[in-house]
Every structure is written in C-alpha cells, then in structure tokens.
C-alpha atoms as a PDB file:
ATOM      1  CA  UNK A   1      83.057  67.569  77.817  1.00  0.00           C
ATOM      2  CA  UNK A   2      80.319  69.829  76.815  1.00  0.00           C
ATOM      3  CA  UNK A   3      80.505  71.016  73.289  1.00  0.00           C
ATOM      4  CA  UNK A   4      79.820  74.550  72.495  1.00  0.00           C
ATOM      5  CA  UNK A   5      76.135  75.306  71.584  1.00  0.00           C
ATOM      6  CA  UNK A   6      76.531  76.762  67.891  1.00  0.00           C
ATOM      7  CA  UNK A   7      73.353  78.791  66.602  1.00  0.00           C
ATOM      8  CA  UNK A   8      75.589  80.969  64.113  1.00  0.00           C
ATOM      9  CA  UNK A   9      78.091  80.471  61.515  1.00  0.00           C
ATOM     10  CA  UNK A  10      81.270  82.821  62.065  1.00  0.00           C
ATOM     11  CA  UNK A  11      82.115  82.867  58.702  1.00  0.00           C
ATOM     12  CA  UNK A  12      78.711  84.915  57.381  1.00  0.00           C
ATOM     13  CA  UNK A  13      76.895  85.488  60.545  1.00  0.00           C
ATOM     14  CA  UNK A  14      74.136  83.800  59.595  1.00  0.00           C
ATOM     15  CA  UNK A  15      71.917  81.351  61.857  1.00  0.00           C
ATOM     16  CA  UNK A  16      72.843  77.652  61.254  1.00  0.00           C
ATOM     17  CA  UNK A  17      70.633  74.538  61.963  1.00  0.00           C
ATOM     18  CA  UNK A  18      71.884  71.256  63.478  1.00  0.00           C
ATOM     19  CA  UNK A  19      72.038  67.815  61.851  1.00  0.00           C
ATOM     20  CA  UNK A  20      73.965  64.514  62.618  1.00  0.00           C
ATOM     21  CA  UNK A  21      76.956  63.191  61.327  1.00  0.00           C
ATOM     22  CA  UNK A  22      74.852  60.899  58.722  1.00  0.00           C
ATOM     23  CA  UNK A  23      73.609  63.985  56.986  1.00  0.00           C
ATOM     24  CA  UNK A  24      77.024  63.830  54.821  1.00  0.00           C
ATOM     25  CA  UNK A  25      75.915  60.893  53.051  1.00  0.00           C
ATOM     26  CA  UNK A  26      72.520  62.429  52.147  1.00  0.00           C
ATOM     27  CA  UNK A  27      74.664  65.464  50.682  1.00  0.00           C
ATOM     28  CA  UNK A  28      76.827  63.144  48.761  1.00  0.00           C
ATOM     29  CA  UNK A  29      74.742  61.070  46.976  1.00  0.00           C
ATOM     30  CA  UNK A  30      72.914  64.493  45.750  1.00  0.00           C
ATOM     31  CA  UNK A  31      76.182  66.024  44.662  1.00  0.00           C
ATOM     32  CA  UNK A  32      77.130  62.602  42.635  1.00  0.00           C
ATOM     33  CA  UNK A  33      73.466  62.053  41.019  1.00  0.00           C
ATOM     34  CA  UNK A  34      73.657  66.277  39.691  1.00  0.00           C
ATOM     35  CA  UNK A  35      76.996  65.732  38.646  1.00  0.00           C
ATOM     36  CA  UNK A  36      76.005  62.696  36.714  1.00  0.00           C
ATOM     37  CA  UNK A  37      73.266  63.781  35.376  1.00  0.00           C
ATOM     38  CA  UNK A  38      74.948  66.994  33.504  1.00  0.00           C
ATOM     39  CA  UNK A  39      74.542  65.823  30.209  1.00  0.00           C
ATOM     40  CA  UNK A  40      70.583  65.653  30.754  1.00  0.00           C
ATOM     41  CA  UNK A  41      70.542  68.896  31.890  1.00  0.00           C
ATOM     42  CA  UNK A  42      72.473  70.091  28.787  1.00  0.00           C
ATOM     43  CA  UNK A  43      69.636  69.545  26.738  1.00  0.00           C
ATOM     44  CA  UNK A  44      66.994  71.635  28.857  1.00  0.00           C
ATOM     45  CA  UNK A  45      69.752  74.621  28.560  1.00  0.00           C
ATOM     46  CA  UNK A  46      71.470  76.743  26.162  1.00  0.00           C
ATOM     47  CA  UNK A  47      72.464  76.541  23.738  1.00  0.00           C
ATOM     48  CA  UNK A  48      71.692  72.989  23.027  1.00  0.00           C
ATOM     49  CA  UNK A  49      68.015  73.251  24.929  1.00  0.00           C
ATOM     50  CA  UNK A  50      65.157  76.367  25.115  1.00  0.00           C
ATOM     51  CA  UNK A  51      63.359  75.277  28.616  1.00  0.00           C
ATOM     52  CA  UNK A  52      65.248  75.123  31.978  1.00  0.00           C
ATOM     53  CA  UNK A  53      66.686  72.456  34.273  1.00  0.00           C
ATOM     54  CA  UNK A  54      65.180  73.618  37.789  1.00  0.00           C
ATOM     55  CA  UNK A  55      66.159  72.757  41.580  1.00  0.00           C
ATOM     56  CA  UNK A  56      63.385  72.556  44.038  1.00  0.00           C
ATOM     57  CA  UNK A  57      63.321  72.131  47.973  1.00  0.00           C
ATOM     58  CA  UNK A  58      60.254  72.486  50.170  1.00  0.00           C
ATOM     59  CA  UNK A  59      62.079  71.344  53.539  1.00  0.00           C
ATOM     60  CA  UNK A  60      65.577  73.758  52.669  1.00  0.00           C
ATOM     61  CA  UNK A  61      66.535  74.718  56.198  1.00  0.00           C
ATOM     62  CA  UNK A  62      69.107  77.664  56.616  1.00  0.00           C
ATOM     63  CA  UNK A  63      71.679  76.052  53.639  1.00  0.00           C
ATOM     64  CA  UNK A  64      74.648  75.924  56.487  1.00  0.00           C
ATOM     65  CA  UNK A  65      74.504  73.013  59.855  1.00  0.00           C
ATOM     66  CA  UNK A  66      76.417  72.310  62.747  1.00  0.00           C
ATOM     67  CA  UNK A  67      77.153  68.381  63.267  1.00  0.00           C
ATOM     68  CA  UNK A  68      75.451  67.749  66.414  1.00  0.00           C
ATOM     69  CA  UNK A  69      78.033  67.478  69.251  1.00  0.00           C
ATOM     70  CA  UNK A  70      80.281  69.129  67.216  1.00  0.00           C
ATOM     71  CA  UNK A  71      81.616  72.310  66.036  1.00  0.00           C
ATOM     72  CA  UNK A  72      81.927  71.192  62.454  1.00  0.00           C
ATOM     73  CA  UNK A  73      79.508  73.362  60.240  1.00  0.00           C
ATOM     74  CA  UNK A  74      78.937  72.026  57.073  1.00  0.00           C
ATOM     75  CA  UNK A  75      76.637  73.237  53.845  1.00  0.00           C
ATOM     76  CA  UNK A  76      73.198  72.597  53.691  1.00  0.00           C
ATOM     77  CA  UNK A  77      71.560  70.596  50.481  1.00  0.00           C
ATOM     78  CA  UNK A  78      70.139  73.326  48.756  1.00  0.00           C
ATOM     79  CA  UNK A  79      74.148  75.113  48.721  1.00  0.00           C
ATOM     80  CA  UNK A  80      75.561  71.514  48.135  1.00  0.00           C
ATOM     81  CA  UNK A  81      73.224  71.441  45.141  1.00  0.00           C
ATOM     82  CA  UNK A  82      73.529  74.630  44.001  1.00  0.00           C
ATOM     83  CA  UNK A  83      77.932  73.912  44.348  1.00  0.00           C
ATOM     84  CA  UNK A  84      77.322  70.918  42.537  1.00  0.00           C
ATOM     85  CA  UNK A  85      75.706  71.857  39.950  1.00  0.00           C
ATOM     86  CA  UNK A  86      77.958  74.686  38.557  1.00  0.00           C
ATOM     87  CA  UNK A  87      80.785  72.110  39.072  1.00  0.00           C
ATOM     88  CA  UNK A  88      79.347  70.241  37.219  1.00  0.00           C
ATOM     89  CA  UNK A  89      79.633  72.775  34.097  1.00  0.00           C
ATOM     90  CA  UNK A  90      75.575  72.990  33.587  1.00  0.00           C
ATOM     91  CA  UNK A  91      74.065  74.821  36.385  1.00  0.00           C
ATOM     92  CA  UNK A  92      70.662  74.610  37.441  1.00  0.00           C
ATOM     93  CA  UNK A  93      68.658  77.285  35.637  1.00  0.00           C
ATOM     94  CA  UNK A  94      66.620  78.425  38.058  1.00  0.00           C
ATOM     95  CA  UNK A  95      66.318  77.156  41.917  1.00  0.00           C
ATOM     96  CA  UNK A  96      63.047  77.293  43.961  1.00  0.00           C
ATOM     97  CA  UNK A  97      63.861  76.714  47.480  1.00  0.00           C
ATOM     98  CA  UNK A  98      61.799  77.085  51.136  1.00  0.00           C
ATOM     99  CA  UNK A  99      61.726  76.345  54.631  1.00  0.00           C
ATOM    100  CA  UNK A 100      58.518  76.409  56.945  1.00  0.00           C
ATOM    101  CA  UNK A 101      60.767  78.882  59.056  1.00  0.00           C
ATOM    102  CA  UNK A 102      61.190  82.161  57.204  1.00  0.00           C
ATOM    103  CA  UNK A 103      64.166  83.208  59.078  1.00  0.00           C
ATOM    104  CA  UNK A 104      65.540  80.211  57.739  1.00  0.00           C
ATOM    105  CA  UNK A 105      64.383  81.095  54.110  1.00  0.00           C
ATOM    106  CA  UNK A 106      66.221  84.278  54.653  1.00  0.00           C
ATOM    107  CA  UNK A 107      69.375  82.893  55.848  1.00  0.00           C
ATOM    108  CA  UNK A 108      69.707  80.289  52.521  1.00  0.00           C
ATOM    109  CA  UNK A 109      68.864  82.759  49.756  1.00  0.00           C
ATOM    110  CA  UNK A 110      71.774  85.448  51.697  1.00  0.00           C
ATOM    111  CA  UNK A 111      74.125  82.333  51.047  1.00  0.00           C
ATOM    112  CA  UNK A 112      72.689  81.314  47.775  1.00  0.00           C
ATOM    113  CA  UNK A 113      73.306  85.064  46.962  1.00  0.00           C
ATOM    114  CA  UNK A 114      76.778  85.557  48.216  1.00  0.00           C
ATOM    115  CA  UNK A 115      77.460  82.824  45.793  1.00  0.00           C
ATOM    116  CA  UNK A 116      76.017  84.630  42.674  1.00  0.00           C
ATOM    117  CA  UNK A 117      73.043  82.555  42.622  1.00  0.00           C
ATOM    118  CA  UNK A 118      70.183  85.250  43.998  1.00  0.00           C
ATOM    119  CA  UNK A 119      69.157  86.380  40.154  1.00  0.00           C
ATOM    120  CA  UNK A 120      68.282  82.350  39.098  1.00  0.00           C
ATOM    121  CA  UNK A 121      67.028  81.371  42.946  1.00  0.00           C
ATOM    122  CA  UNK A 122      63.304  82.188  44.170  1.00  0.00           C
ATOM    123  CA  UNK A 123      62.837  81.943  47.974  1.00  0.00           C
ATOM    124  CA  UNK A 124      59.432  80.945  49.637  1.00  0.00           C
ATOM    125  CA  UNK A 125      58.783  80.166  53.097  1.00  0.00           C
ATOM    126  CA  UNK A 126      55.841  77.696  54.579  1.00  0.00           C
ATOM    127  CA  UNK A 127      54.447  74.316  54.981  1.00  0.00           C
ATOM    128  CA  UNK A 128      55.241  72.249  51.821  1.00  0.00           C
ATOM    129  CA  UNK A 129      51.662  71.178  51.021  1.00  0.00           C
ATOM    130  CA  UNK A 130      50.948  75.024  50.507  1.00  0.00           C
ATOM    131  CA  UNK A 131      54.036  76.279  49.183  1.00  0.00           C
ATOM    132  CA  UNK A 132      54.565  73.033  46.671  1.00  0.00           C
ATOM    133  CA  UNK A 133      51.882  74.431  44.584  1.00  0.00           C
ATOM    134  CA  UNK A 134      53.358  78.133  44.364  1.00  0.00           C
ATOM    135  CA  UNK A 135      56.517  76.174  43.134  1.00  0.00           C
ATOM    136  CA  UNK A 136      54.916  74.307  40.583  1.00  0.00           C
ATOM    137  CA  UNK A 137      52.954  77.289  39.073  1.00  0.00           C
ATOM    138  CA  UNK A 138      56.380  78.785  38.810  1.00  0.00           C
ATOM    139  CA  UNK A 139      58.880  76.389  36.876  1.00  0.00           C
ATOM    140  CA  UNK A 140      58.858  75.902  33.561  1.00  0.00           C
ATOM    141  CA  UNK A 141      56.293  72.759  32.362  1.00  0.00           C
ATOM    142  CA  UNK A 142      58.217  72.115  29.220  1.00  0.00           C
ATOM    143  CA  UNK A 143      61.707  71.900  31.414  1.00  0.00           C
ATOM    144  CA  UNK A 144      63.414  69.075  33.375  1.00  0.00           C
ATOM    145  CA  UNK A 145      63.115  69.202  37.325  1.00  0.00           C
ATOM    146  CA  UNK A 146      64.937  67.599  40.070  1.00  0.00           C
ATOM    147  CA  UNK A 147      63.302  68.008  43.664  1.00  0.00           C
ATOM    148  CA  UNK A 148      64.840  66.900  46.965  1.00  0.00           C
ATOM    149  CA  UNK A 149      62.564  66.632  49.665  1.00  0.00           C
ATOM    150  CA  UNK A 150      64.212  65.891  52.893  1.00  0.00           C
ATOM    151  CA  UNK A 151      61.425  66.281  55.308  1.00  0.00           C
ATOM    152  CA  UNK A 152      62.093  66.255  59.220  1.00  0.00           C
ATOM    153  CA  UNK A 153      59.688  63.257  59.978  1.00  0.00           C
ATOM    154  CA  UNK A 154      56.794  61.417  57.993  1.00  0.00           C
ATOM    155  CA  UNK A 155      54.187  64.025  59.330  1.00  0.00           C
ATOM    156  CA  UNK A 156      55.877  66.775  57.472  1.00  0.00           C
ATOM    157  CA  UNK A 157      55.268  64.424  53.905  1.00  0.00           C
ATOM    158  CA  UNK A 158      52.040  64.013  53.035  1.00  0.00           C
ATOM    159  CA  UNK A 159      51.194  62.056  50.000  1.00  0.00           C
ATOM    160  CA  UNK A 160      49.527  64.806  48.166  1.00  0.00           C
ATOM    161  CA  UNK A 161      52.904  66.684  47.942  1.00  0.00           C
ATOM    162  CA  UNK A 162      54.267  64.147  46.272  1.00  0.00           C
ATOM    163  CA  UNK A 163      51.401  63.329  43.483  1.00  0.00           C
ATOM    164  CA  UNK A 164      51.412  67.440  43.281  1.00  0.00           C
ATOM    165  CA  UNK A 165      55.164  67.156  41.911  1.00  0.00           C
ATOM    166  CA  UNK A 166      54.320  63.823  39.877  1.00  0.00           C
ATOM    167  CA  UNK A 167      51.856  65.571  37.636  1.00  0.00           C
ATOM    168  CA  UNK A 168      54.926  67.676  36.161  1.00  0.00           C
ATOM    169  CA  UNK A 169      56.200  65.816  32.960  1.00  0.00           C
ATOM    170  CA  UNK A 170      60.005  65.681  33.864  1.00  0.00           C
ATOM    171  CA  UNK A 171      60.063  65.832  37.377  1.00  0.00           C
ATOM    172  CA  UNK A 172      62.878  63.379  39.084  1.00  0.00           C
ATOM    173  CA  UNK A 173      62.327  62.979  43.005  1.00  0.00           C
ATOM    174  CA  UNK A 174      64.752  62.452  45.781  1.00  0.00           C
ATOM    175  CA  UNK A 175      62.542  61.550  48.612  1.00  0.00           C
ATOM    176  CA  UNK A 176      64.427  61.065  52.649  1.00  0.00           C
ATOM    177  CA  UNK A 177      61.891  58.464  54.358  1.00  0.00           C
ATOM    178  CA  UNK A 178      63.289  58.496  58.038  1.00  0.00           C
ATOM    179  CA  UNK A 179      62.804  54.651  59.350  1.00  0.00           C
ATOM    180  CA  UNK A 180      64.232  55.855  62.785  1.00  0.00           C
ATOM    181  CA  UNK A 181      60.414  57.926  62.791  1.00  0.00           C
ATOM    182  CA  UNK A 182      58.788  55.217  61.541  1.00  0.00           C
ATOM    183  CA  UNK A 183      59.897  52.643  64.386  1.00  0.00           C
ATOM    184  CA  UNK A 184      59.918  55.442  67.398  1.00  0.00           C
ATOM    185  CA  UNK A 185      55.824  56.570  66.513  1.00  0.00           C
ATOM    186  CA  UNK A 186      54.362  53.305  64.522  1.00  0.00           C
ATOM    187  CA  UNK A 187      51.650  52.911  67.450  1.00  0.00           C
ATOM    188  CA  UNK A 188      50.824  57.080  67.222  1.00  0.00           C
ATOM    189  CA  UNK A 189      51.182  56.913  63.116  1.00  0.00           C
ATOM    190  CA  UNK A 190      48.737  54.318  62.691  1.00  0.00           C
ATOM    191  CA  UNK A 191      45.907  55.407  64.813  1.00  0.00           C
ATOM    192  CA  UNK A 192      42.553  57.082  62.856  1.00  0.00           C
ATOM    193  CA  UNK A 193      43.719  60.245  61.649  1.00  0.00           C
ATOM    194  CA  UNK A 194      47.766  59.476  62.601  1.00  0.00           C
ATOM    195  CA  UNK A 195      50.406  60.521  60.354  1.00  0.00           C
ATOM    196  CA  UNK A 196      49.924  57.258  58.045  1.00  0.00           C
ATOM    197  CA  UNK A 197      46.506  58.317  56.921  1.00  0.00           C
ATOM    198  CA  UNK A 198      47.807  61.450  54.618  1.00  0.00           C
ATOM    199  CA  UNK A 199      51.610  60.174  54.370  1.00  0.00           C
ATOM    200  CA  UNK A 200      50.073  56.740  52.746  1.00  0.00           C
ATOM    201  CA  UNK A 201      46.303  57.424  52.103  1.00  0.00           C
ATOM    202  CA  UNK A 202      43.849  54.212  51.978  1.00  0.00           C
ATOM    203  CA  UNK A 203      46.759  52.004  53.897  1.00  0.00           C
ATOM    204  CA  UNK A 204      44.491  50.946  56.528  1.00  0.00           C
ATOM    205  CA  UNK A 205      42.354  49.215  53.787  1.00  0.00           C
ATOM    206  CA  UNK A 206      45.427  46.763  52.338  1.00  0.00           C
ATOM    207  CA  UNK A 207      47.602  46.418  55.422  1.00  0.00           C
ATOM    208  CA  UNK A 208      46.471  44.323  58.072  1.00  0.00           C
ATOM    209  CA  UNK A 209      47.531  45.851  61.109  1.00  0.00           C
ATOM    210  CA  UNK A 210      47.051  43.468  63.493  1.00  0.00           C
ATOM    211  CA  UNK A 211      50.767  41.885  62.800  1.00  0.00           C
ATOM    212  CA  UNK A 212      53.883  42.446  64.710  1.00  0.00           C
ATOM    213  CA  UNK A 213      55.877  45.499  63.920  1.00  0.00           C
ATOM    214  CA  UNK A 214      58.378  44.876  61.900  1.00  0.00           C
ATOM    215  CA  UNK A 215      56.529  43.207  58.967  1.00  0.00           C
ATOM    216  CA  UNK A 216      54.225  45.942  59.575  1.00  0.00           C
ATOM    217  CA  UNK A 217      56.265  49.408  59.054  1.00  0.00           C
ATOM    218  CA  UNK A 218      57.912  46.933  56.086  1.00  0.00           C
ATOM    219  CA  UNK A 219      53.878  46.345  54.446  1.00  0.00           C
ATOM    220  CA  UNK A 220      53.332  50.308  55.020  1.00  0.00           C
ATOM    221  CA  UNK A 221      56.352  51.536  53.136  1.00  0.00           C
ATOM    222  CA  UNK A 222      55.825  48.950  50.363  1.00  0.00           C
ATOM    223  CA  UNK A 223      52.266  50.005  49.892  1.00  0.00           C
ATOM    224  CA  UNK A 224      53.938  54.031  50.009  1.00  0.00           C
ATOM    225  CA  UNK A 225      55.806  52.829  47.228  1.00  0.00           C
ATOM    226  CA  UNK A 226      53.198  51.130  45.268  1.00  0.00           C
ATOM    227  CA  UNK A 227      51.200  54.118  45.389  1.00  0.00           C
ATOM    228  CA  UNK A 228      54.202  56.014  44.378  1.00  0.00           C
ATOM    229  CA  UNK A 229      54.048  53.664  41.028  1.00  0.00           C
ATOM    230  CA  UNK A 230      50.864  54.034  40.830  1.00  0.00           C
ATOM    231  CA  UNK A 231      51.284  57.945  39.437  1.00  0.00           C
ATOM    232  CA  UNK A 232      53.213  56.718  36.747  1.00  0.00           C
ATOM    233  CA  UNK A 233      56.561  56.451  37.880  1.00  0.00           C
ATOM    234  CA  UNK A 234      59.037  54.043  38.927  1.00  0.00           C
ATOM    235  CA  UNK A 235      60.695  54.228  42.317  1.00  0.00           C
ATOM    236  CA  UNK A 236      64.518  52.808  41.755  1.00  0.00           C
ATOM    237  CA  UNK A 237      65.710  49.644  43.140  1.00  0.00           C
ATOM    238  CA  UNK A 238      68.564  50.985  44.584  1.00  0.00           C
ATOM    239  CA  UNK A 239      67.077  52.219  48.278  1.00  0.00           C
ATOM    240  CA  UNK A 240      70.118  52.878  50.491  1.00  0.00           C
ATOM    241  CA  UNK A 241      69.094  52.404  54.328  1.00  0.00           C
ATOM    242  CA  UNK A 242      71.556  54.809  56.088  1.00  0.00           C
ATOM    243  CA  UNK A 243      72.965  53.618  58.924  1.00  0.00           C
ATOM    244  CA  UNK A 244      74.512  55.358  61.904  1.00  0.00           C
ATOM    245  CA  UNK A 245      77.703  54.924  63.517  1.00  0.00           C
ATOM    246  CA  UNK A 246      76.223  52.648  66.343  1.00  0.00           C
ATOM    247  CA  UNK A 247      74.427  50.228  63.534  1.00  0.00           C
ATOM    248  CA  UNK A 248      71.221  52.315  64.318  1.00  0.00           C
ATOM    249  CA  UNK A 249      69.074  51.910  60.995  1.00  0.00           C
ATOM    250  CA  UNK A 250      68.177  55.707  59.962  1.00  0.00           C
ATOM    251  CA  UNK A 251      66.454  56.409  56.636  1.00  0.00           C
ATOM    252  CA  UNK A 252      66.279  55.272  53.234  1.00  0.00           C
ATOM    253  CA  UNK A 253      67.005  57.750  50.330  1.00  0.00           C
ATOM    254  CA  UNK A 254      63.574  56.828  47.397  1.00  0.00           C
ATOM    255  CA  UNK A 255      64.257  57.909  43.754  1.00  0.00           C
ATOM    256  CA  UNK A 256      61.703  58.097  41.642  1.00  0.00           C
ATOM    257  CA  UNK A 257      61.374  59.419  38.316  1.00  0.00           C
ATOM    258  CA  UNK A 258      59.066  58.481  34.925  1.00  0.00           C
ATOM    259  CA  UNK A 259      62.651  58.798  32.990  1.00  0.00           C
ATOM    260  CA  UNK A 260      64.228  55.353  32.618  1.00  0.00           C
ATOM    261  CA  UNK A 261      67.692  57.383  32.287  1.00  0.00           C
ATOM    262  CA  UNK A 262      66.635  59.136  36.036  1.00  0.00           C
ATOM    263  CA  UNK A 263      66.743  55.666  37.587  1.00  0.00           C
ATOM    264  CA  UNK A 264      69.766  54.336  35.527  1.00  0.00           C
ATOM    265  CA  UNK A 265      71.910  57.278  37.114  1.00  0.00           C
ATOM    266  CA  UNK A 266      69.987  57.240  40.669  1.00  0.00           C
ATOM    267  CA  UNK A 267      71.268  53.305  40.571  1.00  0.00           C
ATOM    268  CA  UNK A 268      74.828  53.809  39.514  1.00  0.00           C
ATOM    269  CA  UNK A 269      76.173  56.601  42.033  1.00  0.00           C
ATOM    270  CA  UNK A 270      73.456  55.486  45.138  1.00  0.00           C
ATOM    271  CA  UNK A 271      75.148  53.135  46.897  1.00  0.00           C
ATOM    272  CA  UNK A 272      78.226  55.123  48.995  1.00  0.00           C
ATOM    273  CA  UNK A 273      79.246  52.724  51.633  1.00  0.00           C
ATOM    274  CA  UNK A 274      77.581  49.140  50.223  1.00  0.00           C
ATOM    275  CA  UNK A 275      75.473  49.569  53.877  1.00  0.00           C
ATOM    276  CA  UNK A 276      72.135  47.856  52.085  1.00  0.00           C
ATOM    277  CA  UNK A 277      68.650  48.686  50.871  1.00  0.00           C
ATOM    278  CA  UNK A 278      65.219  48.602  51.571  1.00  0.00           C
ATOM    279  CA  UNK A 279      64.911  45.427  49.760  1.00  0.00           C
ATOM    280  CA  UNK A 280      67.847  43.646  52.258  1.00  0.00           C
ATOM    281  CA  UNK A 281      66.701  40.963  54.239  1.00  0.00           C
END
C-alpha cells in the first residue's frame, strides 16, 4: 500500500519535514536531559540567577515531521525542547533557532509562536558555519547554553562549528554523528578535500588509512573526539548508538560539556533502550 505523501500538517497548515521512526529516541533523550537539568538552569534565571539559560539549533528544520511511511506527524526538536523546558518549571530564557531553508525557519518560529514562545525565540536561517557566529554574538556570555546540533550528514558539521560554540564558557553540546553516513560515503569522505578534512581537520596525519573499514571509521571518530577534548571539554562516556528496527546501526548521540555536572546528567538519562555505545565491542 502506498502511504499518502504528507508535505503539510492539517492541524496549523504549516509545511512539515520527514524523518524516520528512530527520530523519537533523539527527541527523548533531549526532553529527559532539559528536564533534568532544571535545577541548573534555575540558577542562570530569576530570581535565583541574573544571566539566561539559552536554547540553540543551527540544523532546526520546520519544528513538526511526518514518520516516513507514515502519516504520524510528530514535533520537531526545537518544539520538543521548547515543551520540555516549560514542563520542566524553568524555561529556556531565550531560544536561537535556524534552518539552512528559510521557509523552514518560518514555519518553526509560527509554531514556536503559537505556543507563546515568539517574544524569547530569535529565528535565523542559513548554513551553520555562517549563522553559528550570529548566534554566538547574540546570547548572553555570562549565561548557561545548551545547543543541539542534529545535522543531516557529516558534511553539514564541520569542526569549526563546533570549536566556535566551545569558546563560550557554559556551553553544553548535544552533537547527532550519523554512522549510517559514515559507512555509506567512507571512500568519498576520505579523499583530499572529502568531508573528513573540515568535519575532523589534520585526520589524515594520525589515521592510517590504508586499514580495512571498520577499524577505520572507528580511528576517525575517536580522533573527532579527541579533538573534541582537546578544546577543553569532555565528551561523556555514555554514547548511545541508535539502532533501527532491522538492527541497522544509525547514529550515536556525543555530549560534551566543560561542566562535570553536564556529563553526570547526560550519563544518567542517555541510555533509553540499553541498545549500546560507541565504546561496545
């Protein structure tokens, strides 16, 4: 049977993108890690705190999907966050989200809005190595920041992005590396110039890569990860691999943060299902 192509949600009329059934999991372990980490927030905001807690996403899409071969539409991050986090009874202070698509852009902060949020939310629309900076330049220095970046495929995450975001004090990172890229384009990734050379800069001069491929995308991500250390932060050991429902091995979920108390709540609500980590086998 062929489902129903879906390009709009009925309920607000807005356009909708499309994501699988895994994207759930994603959503969930961001709603538990804001909810847990409440009582950090609290001391950013009033009346306890005088900076801001800030949400930021440079890959946002349109904030509602339709789970592919399905008609189940579901939020998107940046509305699970923003749900979340007045659930949670200390909301986000002020929310910097963006999609490279503007008509996407436009379609989140109408949804953000209809939810009250459109006073504390900023909207930008862009590539993510351009707009990243525009964000930065915005929040508050002195505040505490959680980003999720939940790029389409390794191409879209450059390294420079990330050490951008690192150089803010209290900035906690949620970072989706998709393995299922990662095996499909190794052989175009690590040619001269490939995606490799700006999503892990000076790889090619630790990793031999003349190996077969398996301990090969393992020695690339490891070295990502170093260099992720290497800004002075700590990338937590809990690294869910998300699997799909046929076994197929997906993405793994990277928190890092500089805050010891980041990674302590990253580790306690990460692991959903018990499906493994980078660091299995």
């Amino acid at each position: 049977m062929v489902t129903k192509t879906i390009t709009h949600d009925p309920d607000d009329g807005l356009i909708v993108g499309e994501v699988g059934r895994w994207a759930a999991e994603k959503h969930d372990r961001l709603r538990k890690y804001i909810d847990a980490s409440h009582n950090a927030r609290a001391k950013f905001l009033p009346p306890i705190g005088r900076a801001s807690a800030s949400y930021i996403e440079l890959y946002s899409g349109a904030g509602r999907s339709v789970i592919k071969h399905t008609t189940k539409i579901i939020d998107g991050s940046a509305v699970v966050a923003y749900r979340a986090s007045n659930s949670s009874g200390h909301p986000f202070s002020d929310m910097h989200l963006s999609d490279l698509k503007p008509e996407n852009s436009s379609a989140l902060a109408q949804r953000i809005g209809a939810l009250g949020g459109a006073a504390t939310t900023k909207s930008y629309a862009g590539s993510a190595d351009i707009v990243v900076d525009q964000v930065i330049r915005a929040i508050n220095p002195a505040g505490l920041h959680l980003a999720f970046l939940d790029p389409f495929n390794l191409a879209q995450l450059p390294f420079s992005i990330i050490e951008r975001m690192l150089m803010v004090r209290r900035m906690d990172l949620i970072i989706h590396v998709s393995l299922q890229d990662l095996q499909r384009n190794l052989d175009e990734y690590t040619r001269e110039g490939g995606t490799f050379d700006s999503f892990a800069p000076g790889w090619r001069n630790v990793v031999n890569v003349r190996q077969a491929m398996a301990p090969l995308r393992a020695a690339i991500i490891e070295y990502w990860l170093d260099a992720v250390r290497s800004l002075g932060t700590q990338p937590a050991t809990g690294i869910p691999l998300i699997v799909g429902g046929k076994g197929q091995r997906l993405y793994w979920l990277v928190f890092a943060s500089s805050n010891p108390l980041g990674v302590k709540i990253w580790n306690s609500v990460q692991n959903l299902t018990k499906q493994g980590s980078l660091f299995d086998g």
